[in-house]
PDB file of N, CA and C in Angstrom:
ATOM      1  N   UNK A   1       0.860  -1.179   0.000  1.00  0.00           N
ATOM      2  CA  UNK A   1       0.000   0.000   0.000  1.00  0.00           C
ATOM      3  C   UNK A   1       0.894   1.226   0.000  1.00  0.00           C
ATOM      4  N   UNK A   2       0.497   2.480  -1.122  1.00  0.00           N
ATOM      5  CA  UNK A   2       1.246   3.427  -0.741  1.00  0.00           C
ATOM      6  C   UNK A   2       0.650   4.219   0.144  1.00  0.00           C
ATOM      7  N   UNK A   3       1.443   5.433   0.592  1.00  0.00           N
ATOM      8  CA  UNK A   3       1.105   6.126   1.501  1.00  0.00           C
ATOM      9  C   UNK A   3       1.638   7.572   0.955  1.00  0.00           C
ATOM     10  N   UNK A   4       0.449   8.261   1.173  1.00  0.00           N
ATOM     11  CA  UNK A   4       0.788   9.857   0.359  1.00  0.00           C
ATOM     12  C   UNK A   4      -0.079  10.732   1.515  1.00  0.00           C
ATOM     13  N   UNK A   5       0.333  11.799   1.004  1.00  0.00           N
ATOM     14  CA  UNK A   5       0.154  13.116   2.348  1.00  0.00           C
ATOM     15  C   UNK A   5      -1.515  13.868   1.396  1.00  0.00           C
ATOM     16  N   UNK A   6      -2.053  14.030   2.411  1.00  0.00           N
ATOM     17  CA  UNK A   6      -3.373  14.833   1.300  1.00  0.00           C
ATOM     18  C   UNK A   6      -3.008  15.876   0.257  1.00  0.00           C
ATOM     19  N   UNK A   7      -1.873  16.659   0.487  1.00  0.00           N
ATOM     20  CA  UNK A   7      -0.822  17.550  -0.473  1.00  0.00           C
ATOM     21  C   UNK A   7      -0.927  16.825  -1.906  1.00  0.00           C
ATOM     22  N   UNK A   8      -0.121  16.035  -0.850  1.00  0.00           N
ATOM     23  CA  UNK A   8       0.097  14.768  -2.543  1.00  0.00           C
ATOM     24  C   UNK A   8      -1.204  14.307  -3.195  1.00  0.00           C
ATOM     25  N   UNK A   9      -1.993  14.009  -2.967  1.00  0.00           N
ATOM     26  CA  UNK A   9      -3.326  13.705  -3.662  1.00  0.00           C
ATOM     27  C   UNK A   9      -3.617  14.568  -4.121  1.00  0.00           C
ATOM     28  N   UNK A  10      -4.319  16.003  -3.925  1.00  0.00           N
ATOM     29  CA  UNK A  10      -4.714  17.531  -4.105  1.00  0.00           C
ATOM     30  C   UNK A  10      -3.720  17.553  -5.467  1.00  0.00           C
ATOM     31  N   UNK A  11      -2.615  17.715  -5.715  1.00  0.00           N
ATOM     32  CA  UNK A  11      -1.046  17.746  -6.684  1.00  0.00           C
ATOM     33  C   UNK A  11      -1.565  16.933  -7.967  1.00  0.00           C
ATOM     34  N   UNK A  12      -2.008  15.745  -7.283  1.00  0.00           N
ATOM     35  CA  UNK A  12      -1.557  14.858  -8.455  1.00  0.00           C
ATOM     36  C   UNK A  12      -3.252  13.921  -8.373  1.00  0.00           C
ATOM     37  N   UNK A  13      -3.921  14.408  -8.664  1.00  0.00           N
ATOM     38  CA  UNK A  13      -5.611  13.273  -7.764  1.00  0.00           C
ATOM     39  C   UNK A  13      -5.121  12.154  -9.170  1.00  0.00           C
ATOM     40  N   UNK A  14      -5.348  12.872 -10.704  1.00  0.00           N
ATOM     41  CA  UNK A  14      -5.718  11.618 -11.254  1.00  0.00           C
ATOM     42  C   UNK A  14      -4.928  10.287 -11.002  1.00  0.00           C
ATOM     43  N   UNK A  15      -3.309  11.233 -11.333  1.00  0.00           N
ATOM     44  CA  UNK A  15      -2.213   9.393 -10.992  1.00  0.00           C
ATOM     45  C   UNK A  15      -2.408   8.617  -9.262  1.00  0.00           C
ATOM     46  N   UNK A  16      -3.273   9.094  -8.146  1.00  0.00           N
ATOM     47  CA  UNK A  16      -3.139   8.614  -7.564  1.00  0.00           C
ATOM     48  C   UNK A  16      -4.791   7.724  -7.444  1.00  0.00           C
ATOM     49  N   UNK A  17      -5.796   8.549  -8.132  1.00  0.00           N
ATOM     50  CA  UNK A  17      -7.161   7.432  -8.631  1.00  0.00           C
ATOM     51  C   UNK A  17      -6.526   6.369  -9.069  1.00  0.00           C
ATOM     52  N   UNK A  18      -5.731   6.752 -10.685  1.00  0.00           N
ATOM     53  CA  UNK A  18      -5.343   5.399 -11.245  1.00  0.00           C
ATOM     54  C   UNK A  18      -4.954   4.396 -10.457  1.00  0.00           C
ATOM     55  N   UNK A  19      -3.494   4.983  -9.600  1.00  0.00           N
ATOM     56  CA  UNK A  19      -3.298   4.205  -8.846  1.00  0.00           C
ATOM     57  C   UNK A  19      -4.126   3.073  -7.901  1.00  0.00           C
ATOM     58  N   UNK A  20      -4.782   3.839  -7.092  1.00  0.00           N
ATOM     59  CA  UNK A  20      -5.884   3.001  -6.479  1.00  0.00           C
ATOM     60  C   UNK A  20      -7.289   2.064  -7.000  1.00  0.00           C
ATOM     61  N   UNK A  21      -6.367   2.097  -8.084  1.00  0.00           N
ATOM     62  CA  UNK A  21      -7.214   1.018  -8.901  1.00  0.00           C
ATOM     63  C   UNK A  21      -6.472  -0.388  -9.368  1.00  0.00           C
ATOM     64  N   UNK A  22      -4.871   0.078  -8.689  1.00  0.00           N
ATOM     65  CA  UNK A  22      -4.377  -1.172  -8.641  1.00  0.00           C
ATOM     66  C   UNK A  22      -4.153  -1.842  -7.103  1.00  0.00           C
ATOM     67  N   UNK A  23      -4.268  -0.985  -6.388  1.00  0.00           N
ATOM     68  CA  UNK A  23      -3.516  -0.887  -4.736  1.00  0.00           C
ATOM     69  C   UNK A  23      -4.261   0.114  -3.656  1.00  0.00           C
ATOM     70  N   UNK A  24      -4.523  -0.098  -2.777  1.00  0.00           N
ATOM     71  CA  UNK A  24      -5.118   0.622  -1.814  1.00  0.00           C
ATOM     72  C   UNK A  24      -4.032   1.595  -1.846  1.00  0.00           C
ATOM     73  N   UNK A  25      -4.493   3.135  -1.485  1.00  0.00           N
ATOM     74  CA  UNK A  25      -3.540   4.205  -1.560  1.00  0.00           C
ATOM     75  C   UNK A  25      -3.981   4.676   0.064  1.00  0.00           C
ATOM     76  N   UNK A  26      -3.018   5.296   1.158  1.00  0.00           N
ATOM     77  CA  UNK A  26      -3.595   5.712   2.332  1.00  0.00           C
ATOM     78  C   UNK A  26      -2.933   7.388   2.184  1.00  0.00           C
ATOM     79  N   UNK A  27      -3.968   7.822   2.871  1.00  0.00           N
ATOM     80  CA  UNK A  27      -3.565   9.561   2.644  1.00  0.00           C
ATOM     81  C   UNK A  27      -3.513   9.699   3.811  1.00  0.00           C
ATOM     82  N   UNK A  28      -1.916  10.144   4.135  1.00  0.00           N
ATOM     83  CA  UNK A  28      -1.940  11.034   5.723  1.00  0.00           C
ATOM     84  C   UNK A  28      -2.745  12.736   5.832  1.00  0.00           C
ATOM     85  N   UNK A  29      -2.743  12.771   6.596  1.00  0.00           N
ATOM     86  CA  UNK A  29      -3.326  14.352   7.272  1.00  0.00           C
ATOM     87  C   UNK A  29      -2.531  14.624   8.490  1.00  0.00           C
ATOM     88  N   UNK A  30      -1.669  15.347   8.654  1.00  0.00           N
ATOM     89  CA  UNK A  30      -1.193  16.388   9.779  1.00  0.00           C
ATOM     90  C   UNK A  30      -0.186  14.772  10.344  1.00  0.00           C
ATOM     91  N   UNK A  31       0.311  14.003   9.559  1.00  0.00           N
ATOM     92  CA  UNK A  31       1.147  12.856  10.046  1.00  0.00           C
ATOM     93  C   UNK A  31       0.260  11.657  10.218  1.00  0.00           C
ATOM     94  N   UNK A  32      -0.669  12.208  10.498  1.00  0.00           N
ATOM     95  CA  UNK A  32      -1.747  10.500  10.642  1.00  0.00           C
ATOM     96  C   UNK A  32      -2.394  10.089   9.613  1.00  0.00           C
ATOM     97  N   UNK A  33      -2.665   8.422   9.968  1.00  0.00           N
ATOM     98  CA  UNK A  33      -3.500   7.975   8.576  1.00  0.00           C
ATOM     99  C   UNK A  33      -4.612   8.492   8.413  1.00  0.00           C
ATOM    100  N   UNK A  34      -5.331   8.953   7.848  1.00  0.00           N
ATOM    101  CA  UNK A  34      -6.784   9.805   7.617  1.00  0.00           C
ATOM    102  C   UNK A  34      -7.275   8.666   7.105  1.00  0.00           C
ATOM    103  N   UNK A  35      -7.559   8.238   5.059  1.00  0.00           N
ATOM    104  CA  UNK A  35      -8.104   7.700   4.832  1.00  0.00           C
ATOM    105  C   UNK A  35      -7.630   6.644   3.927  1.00  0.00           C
ATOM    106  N   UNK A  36      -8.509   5.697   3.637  1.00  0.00           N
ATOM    107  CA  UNK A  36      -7.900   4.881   2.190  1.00  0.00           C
ATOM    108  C   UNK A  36      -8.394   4.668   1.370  1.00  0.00           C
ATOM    109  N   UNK A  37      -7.962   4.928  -0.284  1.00  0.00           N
ATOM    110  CA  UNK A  37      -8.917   5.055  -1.153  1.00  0.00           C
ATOM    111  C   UNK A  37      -8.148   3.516  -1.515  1.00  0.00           C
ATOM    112  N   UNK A  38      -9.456   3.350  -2.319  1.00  0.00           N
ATOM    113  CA  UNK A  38      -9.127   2.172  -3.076  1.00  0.00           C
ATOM    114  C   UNK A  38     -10.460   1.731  -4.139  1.00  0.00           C
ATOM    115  N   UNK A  39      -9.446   0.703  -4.948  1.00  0.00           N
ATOM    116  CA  UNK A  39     -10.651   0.437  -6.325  1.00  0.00           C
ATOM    117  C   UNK A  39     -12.539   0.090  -5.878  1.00  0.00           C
ATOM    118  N   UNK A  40     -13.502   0.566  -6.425  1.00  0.00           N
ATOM    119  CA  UNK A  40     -14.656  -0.073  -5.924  1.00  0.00           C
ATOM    120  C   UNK A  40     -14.702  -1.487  -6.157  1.00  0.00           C
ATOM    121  N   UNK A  41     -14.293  -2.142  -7.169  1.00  0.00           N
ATOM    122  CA  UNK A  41     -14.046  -3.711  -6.815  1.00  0.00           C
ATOM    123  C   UNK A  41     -13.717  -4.454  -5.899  1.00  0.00           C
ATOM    124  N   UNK A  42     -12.479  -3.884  -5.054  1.00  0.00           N
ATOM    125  CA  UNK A  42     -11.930  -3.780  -4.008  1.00  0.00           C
ATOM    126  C   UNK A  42     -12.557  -4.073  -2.719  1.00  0.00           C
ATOM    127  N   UNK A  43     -13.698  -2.681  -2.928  1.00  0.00           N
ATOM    128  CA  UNK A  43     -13.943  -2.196  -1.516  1.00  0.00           C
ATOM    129  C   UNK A  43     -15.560  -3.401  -1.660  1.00  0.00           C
ATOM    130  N   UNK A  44     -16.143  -3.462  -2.814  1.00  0.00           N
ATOM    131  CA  UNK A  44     -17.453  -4.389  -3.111  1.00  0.00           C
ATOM    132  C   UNK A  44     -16.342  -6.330  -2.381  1.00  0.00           C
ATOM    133  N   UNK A  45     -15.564  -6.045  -2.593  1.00  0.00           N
ATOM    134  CA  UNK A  45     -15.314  -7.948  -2.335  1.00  0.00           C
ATOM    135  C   UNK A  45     -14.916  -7.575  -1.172  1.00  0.00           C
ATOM    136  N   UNK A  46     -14.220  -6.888  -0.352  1.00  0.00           N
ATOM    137  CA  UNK A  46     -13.889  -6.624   1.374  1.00  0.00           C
ATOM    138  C   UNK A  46     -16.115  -6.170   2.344  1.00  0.00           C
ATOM    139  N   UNK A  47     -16.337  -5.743   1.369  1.00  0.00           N
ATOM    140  CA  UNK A  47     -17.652  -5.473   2.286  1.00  0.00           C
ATOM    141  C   UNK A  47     -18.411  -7.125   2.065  1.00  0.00           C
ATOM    142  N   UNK A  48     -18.398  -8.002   1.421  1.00  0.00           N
ATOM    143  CA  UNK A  48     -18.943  -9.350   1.350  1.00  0.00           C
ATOM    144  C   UNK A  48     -18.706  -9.760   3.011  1.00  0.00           C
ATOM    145  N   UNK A  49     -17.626  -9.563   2.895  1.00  0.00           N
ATOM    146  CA  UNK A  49     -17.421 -10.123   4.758  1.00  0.00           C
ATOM    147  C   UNK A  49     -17.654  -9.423   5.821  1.00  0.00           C
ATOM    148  N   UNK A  50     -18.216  -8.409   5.566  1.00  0.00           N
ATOM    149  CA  UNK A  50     -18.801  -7.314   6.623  1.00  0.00           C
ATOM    150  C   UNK A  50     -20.251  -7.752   6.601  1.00  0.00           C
ATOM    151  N   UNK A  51     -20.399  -9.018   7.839  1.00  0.00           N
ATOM    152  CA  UNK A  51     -22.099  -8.843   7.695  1.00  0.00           C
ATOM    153  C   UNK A  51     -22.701  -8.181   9.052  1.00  0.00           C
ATOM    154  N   UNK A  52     -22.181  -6.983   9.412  1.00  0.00           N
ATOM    155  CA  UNK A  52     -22.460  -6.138  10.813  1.00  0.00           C
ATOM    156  C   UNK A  52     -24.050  -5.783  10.379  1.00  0.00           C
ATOM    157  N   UNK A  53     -24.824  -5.449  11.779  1.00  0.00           N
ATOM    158  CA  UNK A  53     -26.002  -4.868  11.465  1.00  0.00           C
ATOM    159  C   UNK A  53     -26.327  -3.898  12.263  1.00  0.00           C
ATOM    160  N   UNK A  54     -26.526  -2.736  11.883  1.00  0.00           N
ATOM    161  CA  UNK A  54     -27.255  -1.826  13.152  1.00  0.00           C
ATOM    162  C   UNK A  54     -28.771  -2.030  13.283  1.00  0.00           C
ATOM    163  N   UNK A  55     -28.937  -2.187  14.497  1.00  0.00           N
ATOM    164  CA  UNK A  55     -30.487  -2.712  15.145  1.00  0.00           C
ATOM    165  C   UNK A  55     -30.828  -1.374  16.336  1.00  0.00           C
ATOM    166  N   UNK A  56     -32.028  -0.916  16.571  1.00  0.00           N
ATOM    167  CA  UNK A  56     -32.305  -0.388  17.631  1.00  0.00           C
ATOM    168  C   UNK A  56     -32.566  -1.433  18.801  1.00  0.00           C
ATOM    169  N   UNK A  57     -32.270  -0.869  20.222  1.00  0.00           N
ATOM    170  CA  UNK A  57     -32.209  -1.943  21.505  1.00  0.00           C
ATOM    171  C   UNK A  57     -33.008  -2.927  21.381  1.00  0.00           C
ATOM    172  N   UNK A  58     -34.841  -1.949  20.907  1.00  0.00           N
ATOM    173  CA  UNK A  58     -35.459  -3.052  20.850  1.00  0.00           C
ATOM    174  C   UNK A  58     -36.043  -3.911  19.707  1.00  0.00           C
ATOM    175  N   UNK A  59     -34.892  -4.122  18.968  1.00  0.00           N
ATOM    176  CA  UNK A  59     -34.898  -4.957  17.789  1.00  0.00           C
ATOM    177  C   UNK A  59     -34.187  -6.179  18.409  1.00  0.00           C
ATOM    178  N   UNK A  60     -33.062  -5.885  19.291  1.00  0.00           N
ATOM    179  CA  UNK A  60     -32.765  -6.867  19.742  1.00  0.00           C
ATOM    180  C   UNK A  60     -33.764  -8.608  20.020  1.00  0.00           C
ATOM    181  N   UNK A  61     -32.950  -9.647  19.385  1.00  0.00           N
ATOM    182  CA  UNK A  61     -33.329 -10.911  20.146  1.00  0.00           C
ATOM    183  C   UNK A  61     -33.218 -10.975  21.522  1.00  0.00           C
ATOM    184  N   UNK A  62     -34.288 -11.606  22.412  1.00  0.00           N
ATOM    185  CA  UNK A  62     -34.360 -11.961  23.605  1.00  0.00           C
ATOM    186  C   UNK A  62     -33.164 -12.882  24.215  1.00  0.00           C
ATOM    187  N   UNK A  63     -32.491 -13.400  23.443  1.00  0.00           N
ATOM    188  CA  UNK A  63     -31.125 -14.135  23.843  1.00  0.00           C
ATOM    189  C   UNK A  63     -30.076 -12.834  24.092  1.00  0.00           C
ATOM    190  N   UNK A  64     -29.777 -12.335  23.263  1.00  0.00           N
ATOM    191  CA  UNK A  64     -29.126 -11.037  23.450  1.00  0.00           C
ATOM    192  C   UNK A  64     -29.583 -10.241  24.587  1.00  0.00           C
ATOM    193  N   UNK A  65     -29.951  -9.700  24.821  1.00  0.00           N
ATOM    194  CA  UNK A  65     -30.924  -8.908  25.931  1.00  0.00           C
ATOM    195  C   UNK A  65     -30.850  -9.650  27.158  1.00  0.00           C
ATOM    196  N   UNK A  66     -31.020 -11.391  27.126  1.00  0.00           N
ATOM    197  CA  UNK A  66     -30.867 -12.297  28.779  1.00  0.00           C
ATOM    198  C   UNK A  66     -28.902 -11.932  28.386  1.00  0.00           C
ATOM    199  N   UNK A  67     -28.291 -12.241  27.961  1.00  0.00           N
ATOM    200  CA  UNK A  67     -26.909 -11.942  27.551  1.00  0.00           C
ATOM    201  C   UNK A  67     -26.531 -10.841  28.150  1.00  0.00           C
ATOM    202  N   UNK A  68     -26.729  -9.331  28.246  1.00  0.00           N
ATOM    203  CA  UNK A  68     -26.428  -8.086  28.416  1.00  0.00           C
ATOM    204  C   UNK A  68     -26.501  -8.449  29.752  1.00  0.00           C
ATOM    205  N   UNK A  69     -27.934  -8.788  30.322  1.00  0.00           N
ATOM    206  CA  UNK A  69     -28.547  -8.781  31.287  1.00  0.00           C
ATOM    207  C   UNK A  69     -27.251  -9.478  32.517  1.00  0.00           C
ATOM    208  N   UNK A  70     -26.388 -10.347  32.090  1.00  0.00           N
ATOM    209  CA  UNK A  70     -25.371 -10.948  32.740  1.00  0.00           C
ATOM    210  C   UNK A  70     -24.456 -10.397  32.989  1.00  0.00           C
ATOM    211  N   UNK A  71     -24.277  -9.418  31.824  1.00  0.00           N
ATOM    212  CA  UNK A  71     -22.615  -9.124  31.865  1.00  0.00           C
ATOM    213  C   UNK A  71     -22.134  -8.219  33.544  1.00  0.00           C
ATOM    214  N   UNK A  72     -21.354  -8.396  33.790  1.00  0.00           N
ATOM    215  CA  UNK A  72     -20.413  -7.380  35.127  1.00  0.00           C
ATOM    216  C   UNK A  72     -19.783  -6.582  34.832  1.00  0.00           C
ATOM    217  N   UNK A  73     -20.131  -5.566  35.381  1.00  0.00           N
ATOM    218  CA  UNK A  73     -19.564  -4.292  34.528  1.00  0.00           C
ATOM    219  C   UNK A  73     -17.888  -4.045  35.747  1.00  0.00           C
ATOM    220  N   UNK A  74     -17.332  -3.818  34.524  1.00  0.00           N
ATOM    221  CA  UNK A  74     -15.674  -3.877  35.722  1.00  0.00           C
ATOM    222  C   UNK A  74     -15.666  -2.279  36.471  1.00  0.00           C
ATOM    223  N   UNK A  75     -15.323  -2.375  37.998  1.00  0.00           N
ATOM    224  CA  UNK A  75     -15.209  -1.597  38.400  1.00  0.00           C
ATOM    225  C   UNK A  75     -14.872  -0.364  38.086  1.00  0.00           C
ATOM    226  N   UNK A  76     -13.446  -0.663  37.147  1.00  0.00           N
ATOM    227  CA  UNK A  76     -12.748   0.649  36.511  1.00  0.00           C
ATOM    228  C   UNK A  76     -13.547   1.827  35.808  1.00  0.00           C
ATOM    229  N   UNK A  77     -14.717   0.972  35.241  1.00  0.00           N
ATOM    230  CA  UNK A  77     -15.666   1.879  34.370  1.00  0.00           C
ATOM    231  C   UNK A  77     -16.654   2.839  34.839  1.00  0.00           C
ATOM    232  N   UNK A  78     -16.775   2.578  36.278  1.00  0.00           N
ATOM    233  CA  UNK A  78     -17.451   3.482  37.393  1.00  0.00           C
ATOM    234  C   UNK A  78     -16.986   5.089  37.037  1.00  0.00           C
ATOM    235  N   UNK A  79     -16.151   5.702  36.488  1.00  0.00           N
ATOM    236  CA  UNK A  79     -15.745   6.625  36.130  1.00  0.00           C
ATOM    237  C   UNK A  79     -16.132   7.595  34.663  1.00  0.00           C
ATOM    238  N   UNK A  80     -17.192   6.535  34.204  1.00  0.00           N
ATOM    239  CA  UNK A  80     -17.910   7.032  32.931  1.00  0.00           C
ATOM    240  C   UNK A  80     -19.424   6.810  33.266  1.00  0.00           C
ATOM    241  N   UNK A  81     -19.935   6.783  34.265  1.00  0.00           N
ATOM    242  CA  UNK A  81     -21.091   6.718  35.006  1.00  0.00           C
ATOM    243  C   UNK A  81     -21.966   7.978  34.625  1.00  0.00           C
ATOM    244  N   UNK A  82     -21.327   9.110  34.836  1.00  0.00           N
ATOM    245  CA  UNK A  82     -22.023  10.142  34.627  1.00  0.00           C
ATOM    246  C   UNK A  82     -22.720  10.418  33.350  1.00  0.00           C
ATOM    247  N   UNK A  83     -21.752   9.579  32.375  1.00  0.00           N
ATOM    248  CA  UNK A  83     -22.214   9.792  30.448  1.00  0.00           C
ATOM    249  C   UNK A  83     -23.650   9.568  30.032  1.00  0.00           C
ATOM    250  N   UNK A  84     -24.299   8.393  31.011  1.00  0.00           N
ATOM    251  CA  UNK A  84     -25.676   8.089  31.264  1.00  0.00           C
ATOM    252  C   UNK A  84     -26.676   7.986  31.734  1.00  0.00           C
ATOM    253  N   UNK A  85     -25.986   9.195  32.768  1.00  0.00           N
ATOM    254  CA  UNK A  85     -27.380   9.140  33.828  1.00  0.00           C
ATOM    255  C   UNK A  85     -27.544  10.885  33.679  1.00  0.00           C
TER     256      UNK A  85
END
């Protein structure tokens, strides 16, 4: 994978489209990885294995829900208490 600065993309977009039509291309921002372009062929055969779903709570299955219902919440997390009440 190459790795180019958003500069570099902005400079040069088409040779680095082309590019990412052979190779995932990653664009830094301010030193960090920001994003990665890459071919839509690419990105269509990597999402096949993404079978995530967003559900509202109460879409949830009742197995899930007795599940939650178990978990122990670790002490340490007592410190983000306030985020939900």
């Amino acid at each position: 994978m190459v790795t180019i600065t958003a500069s570099q993309l902005q400079d040069d977009f088409e040779r680095y489209l082309d590019l990412a039509q052979r190779e995932p291309v990653s664009i830094e921002k301010k030193g960090e990885d920001s994003v990665v372009i890459m071919s839509a062929e690419e990105y269509k055969r990597l999402k096949v294995y993404d079978d995530r779903q967003a559900v509202y709570p109460w879409e949830l299955p009742d197995e899930v829900i007795a599940a939650l219902d178990l978990v122990e919440i670790p002490e340490e997390t007592a410190r983000f208490d306030h985020e939900y009440k």
